[in-house]
N, C-alpha and C. Protein backbone atom coordinates (compact mmCIF):
# COMPACT_ATOMS: atom_id res chain seq x y z
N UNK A 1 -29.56 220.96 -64.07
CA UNK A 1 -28.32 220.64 -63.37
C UNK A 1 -27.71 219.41 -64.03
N UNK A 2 -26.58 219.44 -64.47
CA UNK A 2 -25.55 218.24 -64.97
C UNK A 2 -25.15 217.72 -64.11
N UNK A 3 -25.17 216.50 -64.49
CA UNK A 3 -24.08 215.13 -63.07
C UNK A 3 -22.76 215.42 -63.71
N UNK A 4 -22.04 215.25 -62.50
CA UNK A 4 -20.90 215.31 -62.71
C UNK A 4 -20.44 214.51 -62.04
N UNK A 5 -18.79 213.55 -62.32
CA UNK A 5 -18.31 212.96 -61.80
C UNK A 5 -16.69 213.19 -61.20
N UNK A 6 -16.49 212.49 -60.47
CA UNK A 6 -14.78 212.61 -59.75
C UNK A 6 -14.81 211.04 -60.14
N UNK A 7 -13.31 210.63 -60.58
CA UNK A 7 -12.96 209.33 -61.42
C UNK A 7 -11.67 208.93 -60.10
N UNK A 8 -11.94 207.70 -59.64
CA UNK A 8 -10.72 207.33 -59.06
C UNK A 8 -10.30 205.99 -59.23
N UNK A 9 -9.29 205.70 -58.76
CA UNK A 9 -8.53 204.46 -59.24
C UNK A 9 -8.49 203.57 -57.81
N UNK A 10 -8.69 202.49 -57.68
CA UNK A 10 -8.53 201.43 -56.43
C UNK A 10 -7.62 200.57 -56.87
N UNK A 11 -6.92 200.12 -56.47
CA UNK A 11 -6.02 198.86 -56.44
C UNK A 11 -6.37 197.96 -55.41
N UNK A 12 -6.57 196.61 -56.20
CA UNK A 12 -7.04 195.92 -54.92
C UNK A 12 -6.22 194.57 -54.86
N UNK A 13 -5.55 193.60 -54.22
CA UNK A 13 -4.73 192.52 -54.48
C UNK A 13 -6.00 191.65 -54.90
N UNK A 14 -5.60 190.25 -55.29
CA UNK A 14 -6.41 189.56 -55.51
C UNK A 14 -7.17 188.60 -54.77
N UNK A 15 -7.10 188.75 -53.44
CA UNK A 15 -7.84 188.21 -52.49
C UNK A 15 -8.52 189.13 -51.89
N UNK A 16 -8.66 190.49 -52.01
CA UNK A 16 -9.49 191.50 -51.89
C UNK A 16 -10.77 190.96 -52.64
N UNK A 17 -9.90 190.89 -54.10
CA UNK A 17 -11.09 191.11 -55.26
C UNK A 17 -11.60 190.13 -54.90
N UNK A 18 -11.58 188.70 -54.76
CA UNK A 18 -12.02 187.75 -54.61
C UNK A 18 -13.17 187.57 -53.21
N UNK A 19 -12.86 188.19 -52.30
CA UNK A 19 -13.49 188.68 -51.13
C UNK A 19 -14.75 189.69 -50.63
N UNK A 20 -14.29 190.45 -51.88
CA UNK A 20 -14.67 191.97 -51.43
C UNK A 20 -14.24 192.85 -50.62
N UNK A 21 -14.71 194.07 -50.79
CA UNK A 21 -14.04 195.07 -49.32
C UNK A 21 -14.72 196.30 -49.20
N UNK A 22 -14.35 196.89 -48.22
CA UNK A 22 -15.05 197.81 -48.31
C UNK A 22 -13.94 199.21 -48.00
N UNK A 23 -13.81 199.66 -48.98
CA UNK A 23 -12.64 200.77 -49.26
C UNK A 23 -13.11 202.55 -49.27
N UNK A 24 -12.24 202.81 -48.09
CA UNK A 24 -12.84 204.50 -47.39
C UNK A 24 -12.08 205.34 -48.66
N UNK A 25 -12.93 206.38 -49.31
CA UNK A 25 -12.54 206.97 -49.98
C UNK A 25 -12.89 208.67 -49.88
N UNK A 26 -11.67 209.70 -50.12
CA UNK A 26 -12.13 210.75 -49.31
C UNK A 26 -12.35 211.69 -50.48
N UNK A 27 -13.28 212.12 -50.26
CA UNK A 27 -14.13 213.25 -51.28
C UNK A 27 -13.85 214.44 -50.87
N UNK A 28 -13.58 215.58 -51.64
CA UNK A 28 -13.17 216.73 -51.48
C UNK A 28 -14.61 217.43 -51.86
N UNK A 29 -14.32 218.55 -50.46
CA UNK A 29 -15.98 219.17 -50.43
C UNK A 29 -15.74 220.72 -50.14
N UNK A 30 -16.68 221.67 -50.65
CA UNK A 30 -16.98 222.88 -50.05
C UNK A 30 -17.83 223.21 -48.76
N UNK A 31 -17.47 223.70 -48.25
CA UNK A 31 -18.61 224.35 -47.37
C UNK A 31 -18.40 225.69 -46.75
N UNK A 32 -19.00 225.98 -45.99
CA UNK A 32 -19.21 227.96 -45.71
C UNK A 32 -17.71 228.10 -44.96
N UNK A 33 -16.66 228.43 -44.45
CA UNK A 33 -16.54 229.49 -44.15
C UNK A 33 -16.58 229.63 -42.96
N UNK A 34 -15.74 229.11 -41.82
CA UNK A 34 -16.62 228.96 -40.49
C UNK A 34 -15.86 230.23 -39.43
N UNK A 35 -15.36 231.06 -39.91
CA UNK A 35 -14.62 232.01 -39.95
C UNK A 35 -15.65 233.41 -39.92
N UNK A 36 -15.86 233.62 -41.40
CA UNK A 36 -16.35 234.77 -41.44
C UNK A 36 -18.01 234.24 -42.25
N UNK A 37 -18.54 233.35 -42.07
CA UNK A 37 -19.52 232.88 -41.67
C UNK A 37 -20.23 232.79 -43.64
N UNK A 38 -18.87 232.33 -44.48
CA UNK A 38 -19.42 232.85 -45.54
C UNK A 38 -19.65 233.74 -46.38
N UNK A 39 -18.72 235.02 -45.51
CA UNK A 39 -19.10 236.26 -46.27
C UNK A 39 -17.84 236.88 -47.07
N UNK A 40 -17.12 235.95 -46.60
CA UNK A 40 -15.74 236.16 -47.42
C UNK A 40 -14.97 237.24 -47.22
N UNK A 41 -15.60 237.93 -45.70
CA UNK A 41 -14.82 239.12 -45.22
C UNK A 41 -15.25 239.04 -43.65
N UNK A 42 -14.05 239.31 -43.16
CA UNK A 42 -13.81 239.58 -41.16
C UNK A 42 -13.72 241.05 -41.28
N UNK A 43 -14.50 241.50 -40.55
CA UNK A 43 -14.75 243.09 -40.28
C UNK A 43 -14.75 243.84 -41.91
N UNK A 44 -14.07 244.28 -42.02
CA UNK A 44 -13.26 245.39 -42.74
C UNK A 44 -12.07 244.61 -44.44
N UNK A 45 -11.93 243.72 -43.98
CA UNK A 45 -10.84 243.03 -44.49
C UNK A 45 -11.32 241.44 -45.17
N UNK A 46 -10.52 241.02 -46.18
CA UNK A 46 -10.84 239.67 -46.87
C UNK A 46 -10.61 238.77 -45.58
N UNK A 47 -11.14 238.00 -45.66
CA UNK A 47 -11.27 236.74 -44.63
C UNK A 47 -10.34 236.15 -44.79
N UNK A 48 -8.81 236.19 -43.83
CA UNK A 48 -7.45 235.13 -44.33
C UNK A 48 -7.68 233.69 -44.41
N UNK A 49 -8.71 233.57 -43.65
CA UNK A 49 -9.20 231.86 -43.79
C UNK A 49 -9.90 231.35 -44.61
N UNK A 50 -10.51 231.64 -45.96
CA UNK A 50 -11.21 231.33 -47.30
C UNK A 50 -10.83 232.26 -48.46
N UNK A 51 -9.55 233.24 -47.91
CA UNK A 51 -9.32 233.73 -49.57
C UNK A 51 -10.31 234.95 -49.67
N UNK A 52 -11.48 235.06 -48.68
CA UNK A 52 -12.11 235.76 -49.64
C UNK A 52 -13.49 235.38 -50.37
N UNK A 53 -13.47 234.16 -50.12
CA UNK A 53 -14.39 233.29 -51.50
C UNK A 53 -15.54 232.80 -50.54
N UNK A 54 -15.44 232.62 -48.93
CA UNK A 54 -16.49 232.34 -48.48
C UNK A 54 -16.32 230.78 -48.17
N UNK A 55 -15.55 229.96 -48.99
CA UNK A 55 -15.92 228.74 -48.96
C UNK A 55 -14.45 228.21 -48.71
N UNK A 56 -14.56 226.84 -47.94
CA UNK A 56 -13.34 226.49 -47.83
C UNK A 56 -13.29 224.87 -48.49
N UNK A 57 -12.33 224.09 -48.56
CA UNK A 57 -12.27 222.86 -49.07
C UNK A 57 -12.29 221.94 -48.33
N UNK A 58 -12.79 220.98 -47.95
CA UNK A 58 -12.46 219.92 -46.77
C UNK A 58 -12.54 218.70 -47.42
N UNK A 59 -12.14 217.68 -46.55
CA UNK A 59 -12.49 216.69 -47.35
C UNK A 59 -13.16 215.41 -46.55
N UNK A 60 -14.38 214.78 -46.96
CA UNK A 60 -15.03 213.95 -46.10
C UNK A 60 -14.66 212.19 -46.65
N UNK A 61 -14.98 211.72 -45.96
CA UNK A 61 -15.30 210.53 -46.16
C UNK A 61 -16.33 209.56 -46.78
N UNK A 62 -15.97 208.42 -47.59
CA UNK A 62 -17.49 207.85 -48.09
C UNK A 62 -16.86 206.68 -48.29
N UNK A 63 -17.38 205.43 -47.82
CA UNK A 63 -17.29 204.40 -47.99
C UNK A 63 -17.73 203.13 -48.67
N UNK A 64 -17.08 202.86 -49.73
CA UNK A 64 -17.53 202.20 -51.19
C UNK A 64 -17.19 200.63 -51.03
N UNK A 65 -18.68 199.71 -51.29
CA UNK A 65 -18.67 198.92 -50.67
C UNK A 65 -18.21 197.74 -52.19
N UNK A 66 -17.20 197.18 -52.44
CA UNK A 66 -16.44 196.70 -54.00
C UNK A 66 -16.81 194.82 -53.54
N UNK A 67 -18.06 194.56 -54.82
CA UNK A 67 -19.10 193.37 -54.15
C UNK A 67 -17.72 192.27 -54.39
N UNK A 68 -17.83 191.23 -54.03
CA UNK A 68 -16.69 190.01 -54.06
C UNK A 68 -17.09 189.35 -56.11
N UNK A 69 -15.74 188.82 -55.54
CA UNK A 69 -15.55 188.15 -57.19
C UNK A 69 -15.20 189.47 -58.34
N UNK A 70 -15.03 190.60 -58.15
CA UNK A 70 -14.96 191.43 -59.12
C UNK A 70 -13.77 191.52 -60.33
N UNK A 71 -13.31 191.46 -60.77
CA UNK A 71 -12.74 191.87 -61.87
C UNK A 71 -12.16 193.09 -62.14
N UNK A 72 -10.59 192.89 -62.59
CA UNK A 72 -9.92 194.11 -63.58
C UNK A 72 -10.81 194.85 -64.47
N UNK A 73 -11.06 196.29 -64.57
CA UNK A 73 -11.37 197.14 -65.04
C UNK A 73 -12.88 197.22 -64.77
N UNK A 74 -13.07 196.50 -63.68
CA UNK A 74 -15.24 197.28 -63.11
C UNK A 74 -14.66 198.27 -62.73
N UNK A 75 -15.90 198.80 -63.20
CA UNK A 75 -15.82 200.28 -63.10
C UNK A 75 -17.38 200.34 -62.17
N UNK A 76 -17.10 200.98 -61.14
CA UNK A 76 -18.89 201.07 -59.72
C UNK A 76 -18.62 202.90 -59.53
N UNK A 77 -19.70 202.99 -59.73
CA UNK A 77 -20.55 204.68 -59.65
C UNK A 77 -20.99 204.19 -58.27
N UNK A 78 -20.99 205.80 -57.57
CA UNK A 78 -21.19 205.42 -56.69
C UNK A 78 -21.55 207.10 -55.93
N UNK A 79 -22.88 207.32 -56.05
CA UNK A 79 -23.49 208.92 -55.33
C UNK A 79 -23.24 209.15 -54.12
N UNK A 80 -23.21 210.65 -54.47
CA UNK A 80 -22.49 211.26 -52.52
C UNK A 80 -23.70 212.02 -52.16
N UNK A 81 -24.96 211.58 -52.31
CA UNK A 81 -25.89 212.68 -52.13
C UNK A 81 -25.85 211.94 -50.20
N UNK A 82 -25.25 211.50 -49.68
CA UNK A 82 -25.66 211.54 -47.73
C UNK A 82 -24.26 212.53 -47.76
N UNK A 83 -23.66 213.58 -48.63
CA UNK A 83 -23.02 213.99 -48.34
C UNK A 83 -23.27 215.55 -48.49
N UNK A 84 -24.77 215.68 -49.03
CA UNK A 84 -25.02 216.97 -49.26
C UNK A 84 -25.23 217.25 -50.97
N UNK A 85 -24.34 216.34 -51.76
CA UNK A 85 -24.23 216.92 -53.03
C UNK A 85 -24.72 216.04 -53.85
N UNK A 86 -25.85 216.72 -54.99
CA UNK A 86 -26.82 215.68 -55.41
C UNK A 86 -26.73 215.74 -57.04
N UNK A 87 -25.33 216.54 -57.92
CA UNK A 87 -25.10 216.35 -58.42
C UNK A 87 -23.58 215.78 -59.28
N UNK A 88 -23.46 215.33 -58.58
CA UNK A 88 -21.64 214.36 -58.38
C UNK A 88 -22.14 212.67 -57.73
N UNK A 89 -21.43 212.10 -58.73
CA UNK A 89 -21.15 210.48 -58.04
C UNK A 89 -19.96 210.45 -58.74
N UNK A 90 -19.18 209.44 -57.44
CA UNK A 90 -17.68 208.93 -57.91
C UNK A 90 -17.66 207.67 -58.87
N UNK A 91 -16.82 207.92 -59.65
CA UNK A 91 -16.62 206.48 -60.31
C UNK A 91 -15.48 205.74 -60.34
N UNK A 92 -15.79 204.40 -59.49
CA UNK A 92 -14.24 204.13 -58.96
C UNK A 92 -13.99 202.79 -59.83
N UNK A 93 -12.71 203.02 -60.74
CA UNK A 93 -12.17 201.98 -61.58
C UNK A 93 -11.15 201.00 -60.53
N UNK A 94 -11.55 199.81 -61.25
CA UNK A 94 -10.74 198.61 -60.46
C UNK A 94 -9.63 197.97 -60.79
N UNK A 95 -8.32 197.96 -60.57
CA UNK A 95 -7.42 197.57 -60.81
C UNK A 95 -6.91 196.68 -59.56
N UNK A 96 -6.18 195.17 -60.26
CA UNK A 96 -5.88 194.08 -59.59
C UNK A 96 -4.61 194.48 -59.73
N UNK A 97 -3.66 194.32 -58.47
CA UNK A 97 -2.57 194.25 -58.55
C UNK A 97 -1.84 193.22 -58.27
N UNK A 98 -0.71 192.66 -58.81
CA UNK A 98 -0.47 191.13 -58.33
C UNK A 98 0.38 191.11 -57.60
């Protein structure tokens, strides 16, 4: 299994950076199907609520904790495995805005 990553961008003023913070970031996720239970079909017919595919997109929450004193262009990895998925971590680049 390959890691894979989702790349995002934070903007933070400079008393953030100087502070720290702790910045909610929302991760886009699969899961079953709560419809046709995953099977990508209701009775007879494609499931109008997943396409078909079984799976739908949601998107959760994860909260990335950006340590004080940081700096333009840190870059913090940061794993979603309390989210189920144990091959993806985000990598969130830091940008100061003035």
């Amino acid at each position: 299994m390959q890691l894979a990553s989702l790349t995002v961008e934070v903007r933070l003023s400079p008393y953030e950076a100087l502070q720290g913070v702790m910045v909610p970031l929302g991760i886009p996720v699969f899961v079953r199907c709560a419809v046709c239970g995953g099977s990508g079909r209701d009775w007879y017919t494609l499931c109008l609520s997943c396409q078909g595919q079984g799976m739908v997109e949601t998107e959760h929450t994860v909260h990335v904790r950006i340590p004080p004193r940081v700096r333009e262009g840190t870059i913090v990895e940061v794993p979603v495995h309390q989210l189920g998925i144990h091959n993806v971590f985000v990598r969130v680049h830091i940008r100061i805005t003035w």
